[in-house]
N, C-alpha and C. Protein backbone atom coordinates (compact mmCIF):
# COMPACT_ATOMS: atom_id res chain seq x y z
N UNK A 1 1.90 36.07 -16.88
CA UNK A 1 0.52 35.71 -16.59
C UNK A 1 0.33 34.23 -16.89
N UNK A 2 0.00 33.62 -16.21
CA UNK A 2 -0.11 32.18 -15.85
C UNK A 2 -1.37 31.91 -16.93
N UNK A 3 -1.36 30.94 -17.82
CA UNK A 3 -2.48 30.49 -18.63
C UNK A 3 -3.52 29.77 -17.85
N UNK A 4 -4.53 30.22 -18.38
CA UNK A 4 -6.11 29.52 -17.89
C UNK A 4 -6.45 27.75 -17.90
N UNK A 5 -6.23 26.97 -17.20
CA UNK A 5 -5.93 25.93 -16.98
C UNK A 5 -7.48 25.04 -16.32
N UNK A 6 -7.70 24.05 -16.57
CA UNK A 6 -8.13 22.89 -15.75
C UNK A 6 -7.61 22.80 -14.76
N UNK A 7 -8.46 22.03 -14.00
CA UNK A 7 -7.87 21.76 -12.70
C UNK A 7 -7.24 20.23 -13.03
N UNK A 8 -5.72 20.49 -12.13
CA UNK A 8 -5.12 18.88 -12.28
C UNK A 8 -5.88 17.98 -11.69
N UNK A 9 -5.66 16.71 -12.11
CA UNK A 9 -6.25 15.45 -11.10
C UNK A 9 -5.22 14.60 -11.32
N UNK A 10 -4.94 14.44 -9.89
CA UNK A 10 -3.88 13.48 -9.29
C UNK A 10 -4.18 11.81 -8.94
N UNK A 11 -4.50 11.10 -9.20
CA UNK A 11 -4.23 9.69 -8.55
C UNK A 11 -3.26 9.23 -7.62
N UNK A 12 -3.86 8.29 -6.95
CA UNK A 12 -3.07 7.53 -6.65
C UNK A 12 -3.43 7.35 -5.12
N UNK A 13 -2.39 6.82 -4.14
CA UNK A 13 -2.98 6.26 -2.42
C UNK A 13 -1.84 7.23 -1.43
N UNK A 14 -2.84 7.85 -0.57
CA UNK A 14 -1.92 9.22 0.68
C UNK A 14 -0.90 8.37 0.97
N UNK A 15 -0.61 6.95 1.28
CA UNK A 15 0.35 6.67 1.86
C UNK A 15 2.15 6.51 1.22
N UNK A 16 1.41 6.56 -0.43
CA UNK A 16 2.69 6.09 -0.88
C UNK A 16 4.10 7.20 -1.09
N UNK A 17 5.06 6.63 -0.45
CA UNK A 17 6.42 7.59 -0.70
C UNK A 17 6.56 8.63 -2.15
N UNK A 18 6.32 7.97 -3.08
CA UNK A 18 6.60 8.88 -4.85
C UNK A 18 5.27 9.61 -4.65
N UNK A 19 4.27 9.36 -3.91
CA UNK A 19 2.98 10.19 -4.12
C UNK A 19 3.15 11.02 -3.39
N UNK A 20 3.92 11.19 -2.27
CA UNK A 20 4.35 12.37 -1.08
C UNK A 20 5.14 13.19 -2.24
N UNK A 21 6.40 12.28 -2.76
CA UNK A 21 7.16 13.57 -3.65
C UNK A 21 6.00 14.35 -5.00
N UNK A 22 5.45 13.57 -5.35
CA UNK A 22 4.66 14.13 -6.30
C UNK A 22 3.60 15.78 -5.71
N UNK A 23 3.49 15.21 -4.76
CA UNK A 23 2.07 15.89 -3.99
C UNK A 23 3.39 17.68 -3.43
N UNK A 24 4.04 17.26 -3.00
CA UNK A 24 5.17 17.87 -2.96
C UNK A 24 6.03 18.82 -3.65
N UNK A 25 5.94 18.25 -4.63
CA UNK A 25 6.47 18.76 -5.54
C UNK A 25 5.29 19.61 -6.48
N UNK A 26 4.03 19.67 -6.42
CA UNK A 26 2.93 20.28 -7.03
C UNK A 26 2.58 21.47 -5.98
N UNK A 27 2.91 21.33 -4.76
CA UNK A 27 2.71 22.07 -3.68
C UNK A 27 3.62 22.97 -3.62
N UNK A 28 4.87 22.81 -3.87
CA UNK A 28 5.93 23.80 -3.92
C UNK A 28 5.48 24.64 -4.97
N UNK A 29 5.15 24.13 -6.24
CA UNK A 29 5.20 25.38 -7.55
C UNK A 29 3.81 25.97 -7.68
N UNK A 30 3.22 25.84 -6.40
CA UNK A 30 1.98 26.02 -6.28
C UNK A 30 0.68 25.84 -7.25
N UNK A 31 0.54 24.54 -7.60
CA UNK A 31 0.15 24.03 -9.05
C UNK A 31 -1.54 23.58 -8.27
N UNK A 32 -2.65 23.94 -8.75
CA UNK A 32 -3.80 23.57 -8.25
C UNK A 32 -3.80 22.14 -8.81
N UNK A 33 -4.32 21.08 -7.96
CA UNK A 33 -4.96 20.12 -8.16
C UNK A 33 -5.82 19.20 -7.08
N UNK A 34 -6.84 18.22 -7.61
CA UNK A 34 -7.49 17.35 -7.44
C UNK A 34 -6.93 16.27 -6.79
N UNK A 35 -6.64 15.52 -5.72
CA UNK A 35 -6.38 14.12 -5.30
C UNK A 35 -7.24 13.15 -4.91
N UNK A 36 -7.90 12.40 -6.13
CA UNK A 36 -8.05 10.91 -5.86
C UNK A 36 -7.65 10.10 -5.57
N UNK A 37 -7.50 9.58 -3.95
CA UNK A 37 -7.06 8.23 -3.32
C UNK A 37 -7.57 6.91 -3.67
N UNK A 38 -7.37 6.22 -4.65
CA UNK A 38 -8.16 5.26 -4.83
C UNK A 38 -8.00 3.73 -4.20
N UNK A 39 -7.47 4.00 -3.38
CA UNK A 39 -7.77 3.07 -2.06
C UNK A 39 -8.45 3.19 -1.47
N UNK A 40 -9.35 4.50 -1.16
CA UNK A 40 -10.41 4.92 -0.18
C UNK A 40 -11.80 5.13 -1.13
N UNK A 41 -10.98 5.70 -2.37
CA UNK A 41 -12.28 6.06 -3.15
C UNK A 41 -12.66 5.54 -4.47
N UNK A 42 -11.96 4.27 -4.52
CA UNK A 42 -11.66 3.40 -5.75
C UNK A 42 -11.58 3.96 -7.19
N UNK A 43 -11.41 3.18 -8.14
CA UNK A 43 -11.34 3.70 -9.32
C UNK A 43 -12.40 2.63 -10.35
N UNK A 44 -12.80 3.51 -11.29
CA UNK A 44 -13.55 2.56 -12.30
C UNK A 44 -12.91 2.32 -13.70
N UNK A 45 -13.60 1.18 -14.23
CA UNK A 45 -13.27 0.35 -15.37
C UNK A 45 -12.52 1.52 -16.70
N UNK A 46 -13.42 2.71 -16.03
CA UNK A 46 -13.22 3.68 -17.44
C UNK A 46 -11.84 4.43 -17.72
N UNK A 47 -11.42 4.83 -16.60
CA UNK A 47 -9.92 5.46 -16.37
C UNK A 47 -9.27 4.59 -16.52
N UNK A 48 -9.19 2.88 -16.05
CA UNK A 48 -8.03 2.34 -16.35
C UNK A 48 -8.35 1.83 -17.66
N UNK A 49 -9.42 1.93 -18.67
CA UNK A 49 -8.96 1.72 -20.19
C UNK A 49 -8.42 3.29 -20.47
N UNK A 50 -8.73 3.98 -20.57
CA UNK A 50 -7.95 5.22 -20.90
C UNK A 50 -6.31 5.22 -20.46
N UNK A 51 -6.21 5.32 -19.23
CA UNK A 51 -4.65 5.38 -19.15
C UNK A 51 -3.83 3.77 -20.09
N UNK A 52 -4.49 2.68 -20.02
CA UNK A 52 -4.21 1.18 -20.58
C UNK A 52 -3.96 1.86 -22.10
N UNK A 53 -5.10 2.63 -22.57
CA UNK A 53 -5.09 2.66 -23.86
C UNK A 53 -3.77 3.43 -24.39
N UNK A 54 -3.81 4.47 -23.56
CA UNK A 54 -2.56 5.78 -23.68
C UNK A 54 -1.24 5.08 -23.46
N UNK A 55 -1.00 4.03 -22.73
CA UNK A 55 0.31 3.97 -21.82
C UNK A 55 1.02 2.40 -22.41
N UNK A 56 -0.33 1.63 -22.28
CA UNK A 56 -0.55 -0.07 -22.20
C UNK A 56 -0.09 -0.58 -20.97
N UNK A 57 -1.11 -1.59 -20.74
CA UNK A 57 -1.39 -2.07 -19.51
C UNK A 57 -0.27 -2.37 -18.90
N UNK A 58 1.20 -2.54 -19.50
CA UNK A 58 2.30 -2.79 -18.63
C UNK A 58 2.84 -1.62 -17.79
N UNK A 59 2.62 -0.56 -18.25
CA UNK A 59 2.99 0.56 -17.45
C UNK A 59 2.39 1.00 -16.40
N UNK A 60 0.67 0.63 -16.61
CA UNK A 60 -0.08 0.97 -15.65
C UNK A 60 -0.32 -0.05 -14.40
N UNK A 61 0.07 -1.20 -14.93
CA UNK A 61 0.26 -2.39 -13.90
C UNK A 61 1.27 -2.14 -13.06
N UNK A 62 1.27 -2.27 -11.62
CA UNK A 62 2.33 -2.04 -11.15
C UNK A 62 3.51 -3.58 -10.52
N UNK A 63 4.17 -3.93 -11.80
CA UNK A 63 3.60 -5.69 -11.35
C UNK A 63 5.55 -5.61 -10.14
N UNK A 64 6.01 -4.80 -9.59
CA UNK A 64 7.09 -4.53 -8.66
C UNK A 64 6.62 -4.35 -7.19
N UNK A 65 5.57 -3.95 -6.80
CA UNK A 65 4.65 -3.59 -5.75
C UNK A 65 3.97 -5.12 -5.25
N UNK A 66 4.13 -5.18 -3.80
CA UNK A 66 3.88 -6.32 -3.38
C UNK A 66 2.68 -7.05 -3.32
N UNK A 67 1.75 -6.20 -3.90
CA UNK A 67 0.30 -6.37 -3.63
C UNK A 67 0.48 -7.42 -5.23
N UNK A 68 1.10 -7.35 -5.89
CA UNK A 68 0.96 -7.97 -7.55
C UNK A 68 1.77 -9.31 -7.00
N UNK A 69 3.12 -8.78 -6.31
CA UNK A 69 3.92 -10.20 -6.02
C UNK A 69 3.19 -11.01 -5.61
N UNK A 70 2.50 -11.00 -4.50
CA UNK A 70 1.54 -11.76 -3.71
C UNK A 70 0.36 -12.99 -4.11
N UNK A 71 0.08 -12.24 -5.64
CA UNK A 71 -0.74 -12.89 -6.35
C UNK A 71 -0.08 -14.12 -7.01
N UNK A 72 -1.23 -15.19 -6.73
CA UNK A 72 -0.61 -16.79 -7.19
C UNK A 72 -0.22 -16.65 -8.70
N UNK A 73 0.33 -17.53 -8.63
CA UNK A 73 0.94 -17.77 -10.35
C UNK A 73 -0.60 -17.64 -11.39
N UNK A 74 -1.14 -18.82 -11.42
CA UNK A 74 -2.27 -18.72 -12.29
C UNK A 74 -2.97 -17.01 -12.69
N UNK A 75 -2.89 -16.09 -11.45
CA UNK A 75 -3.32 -14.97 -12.01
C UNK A 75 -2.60 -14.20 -12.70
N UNK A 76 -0.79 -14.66 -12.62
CA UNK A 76 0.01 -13.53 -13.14
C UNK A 76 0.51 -13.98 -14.53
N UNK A 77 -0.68 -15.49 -14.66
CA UNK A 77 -0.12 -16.22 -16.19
C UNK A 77 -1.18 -15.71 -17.26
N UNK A 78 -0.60 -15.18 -18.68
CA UNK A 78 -1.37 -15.10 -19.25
C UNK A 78 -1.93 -13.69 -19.45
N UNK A 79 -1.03 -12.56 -18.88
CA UNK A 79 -1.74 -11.35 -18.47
C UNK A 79 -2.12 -10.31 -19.70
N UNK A 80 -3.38 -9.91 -20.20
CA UNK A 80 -3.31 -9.16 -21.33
C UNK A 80 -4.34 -7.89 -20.62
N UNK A 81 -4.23 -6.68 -21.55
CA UNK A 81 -5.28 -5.66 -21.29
C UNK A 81 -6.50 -5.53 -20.04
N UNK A 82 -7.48 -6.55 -20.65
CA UNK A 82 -8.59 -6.97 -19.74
C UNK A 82 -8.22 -7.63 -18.66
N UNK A 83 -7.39 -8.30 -18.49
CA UNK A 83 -7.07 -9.49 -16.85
C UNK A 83 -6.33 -8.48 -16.35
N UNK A 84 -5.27 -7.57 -16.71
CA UNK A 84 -4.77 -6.74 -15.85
C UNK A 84 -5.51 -5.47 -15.54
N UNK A 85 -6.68 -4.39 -16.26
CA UNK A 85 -7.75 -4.33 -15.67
C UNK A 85 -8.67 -4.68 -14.17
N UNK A 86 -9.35 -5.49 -14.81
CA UNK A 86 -9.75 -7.13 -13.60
C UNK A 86 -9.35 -7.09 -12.32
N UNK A 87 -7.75 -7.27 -12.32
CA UNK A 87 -6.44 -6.79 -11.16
C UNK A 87 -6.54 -5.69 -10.71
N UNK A 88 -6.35 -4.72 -11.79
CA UNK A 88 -6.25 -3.58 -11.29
C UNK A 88 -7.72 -2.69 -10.04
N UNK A 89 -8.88 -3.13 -11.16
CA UNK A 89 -9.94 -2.52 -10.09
C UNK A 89 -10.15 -3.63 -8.86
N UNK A 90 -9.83 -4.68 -8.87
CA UNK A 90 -9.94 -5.52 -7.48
C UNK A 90 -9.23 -4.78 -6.41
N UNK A 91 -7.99 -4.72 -6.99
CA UNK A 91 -6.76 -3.84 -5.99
C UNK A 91 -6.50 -3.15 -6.47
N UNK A 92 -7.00 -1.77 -5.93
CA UNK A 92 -6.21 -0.48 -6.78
C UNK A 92 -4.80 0.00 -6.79
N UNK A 93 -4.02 -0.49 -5.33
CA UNK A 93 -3.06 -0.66 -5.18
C UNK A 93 -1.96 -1.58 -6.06
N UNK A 94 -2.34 -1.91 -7.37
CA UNK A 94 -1.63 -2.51 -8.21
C UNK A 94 -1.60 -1.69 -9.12
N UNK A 95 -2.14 -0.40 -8.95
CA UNK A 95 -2.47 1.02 -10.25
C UNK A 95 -0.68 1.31 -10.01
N UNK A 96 0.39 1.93 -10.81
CA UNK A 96 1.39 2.18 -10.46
C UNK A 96 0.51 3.70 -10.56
N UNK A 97 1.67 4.44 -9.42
CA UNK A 97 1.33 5.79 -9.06
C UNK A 97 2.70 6.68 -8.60
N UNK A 98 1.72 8.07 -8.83
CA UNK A 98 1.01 8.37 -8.84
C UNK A 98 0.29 9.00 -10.65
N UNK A 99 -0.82 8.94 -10.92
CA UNK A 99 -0.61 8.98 -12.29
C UNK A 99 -1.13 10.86 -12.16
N UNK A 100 -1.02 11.35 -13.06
CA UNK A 100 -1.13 13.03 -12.90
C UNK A 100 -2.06 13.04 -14.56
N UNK A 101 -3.42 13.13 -13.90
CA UNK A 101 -4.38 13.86 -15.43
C UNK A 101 -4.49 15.13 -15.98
N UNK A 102 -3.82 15.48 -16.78
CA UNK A 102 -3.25 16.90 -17.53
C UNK A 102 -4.51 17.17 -18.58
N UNK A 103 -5.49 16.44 -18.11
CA UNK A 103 -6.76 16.56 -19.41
C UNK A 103 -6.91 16.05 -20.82
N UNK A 104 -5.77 16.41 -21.36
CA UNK A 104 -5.19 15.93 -22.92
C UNK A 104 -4.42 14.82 -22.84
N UNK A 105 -3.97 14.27 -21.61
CA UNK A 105 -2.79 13.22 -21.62
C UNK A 105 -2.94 13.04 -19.88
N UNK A 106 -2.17 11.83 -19.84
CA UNK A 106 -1.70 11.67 -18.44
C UNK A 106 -0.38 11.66 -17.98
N UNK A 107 0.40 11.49 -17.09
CA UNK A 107 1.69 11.13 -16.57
C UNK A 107 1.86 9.89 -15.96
N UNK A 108 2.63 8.78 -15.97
CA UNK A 108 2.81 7.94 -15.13
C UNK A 108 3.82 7.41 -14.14
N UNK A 109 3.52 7.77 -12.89
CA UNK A 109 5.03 8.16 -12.26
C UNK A 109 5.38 9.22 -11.88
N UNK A 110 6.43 9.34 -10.96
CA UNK A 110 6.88 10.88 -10.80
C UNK A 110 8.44 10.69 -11.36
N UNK A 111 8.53 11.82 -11.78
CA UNK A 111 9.32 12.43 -12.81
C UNK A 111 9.64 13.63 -12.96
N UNK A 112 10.21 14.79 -11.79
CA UNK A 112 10.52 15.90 -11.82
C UNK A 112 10.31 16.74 -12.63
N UNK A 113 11.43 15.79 -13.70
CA UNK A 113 11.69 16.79 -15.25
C UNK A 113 10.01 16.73 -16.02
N UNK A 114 9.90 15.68 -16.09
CA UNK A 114 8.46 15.52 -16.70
C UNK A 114 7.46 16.09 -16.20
N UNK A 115 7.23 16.25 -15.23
CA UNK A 115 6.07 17.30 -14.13
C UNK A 115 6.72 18.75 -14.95
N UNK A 116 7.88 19.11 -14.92
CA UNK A 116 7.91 20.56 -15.37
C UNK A 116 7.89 20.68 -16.63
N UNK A 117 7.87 19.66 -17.66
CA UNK A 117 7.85 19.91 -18.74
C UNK A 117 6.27 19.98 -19.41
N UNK A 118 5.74 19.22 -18.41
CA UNK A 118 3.90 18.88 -18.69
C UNK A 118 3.34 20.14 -18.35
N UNK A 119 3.71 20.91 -17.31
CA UNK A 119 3.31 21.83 -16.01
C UNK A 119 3.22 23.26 -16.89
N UNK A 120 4.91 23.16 -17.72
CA UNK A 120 5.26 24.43 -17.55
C UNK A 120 3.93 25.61 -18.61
């Protein structure tokens, strides 16, 4: 008997490849959840101090993703908590994804083993 659960909430943007495996991979083990696109449906100040706080802003920054490369030097100098924030809700597409809200904690990334170990 399957324990009484929250509903998941998923982050992250429909288009991205790890968010297909993620989405995918929640769909196979038939796992209920929530998907927030926050390219379409943005995100606020409050979730990215929470995951910042849980993770720190380097994890949640996605500074490998071209949307961060792109950005001139002066913005990528100097980067702490709040300026990567700042970044982050301008372009949500600098959120690394997909992040998976388990209620008590989050995930960042997809991570097979880690989805079944959070999941199970």
């Amino acid at each position: 008997m399957a324990k009484e659960t929250h509903t998941l909430h998923l982050f992250g943007i429909k288009a991205c490849d790890t968010m297909k495996k993620a989405r995918t991979w929640l769909d196979e083990k038939s796992v209920n959840y929530d998907f927030h696109d926050y390219k379409t449906q943005g995100i606020d100040r409050d979730h990215l101090t929470r995951w910042c706080n849980e993770h720190g802003w380097q994890t949640v920054l996605n500074r490998a993703g071209t949307t961060f490369r792109k950005l001139d030097e002066a913005q990528k100098a100097d980067l702490d908590q709040e300026k990567a924030i700042e970044l982050m809700l301008a372009q949500p597409s600098m959120i690394k994804r997909p992040v998976l809200d388990l209620g008590d904690k989050t995930l960042i990334g997809f991570k097979p083993e880690l989805y079944a170990a959070a999941i199970a």
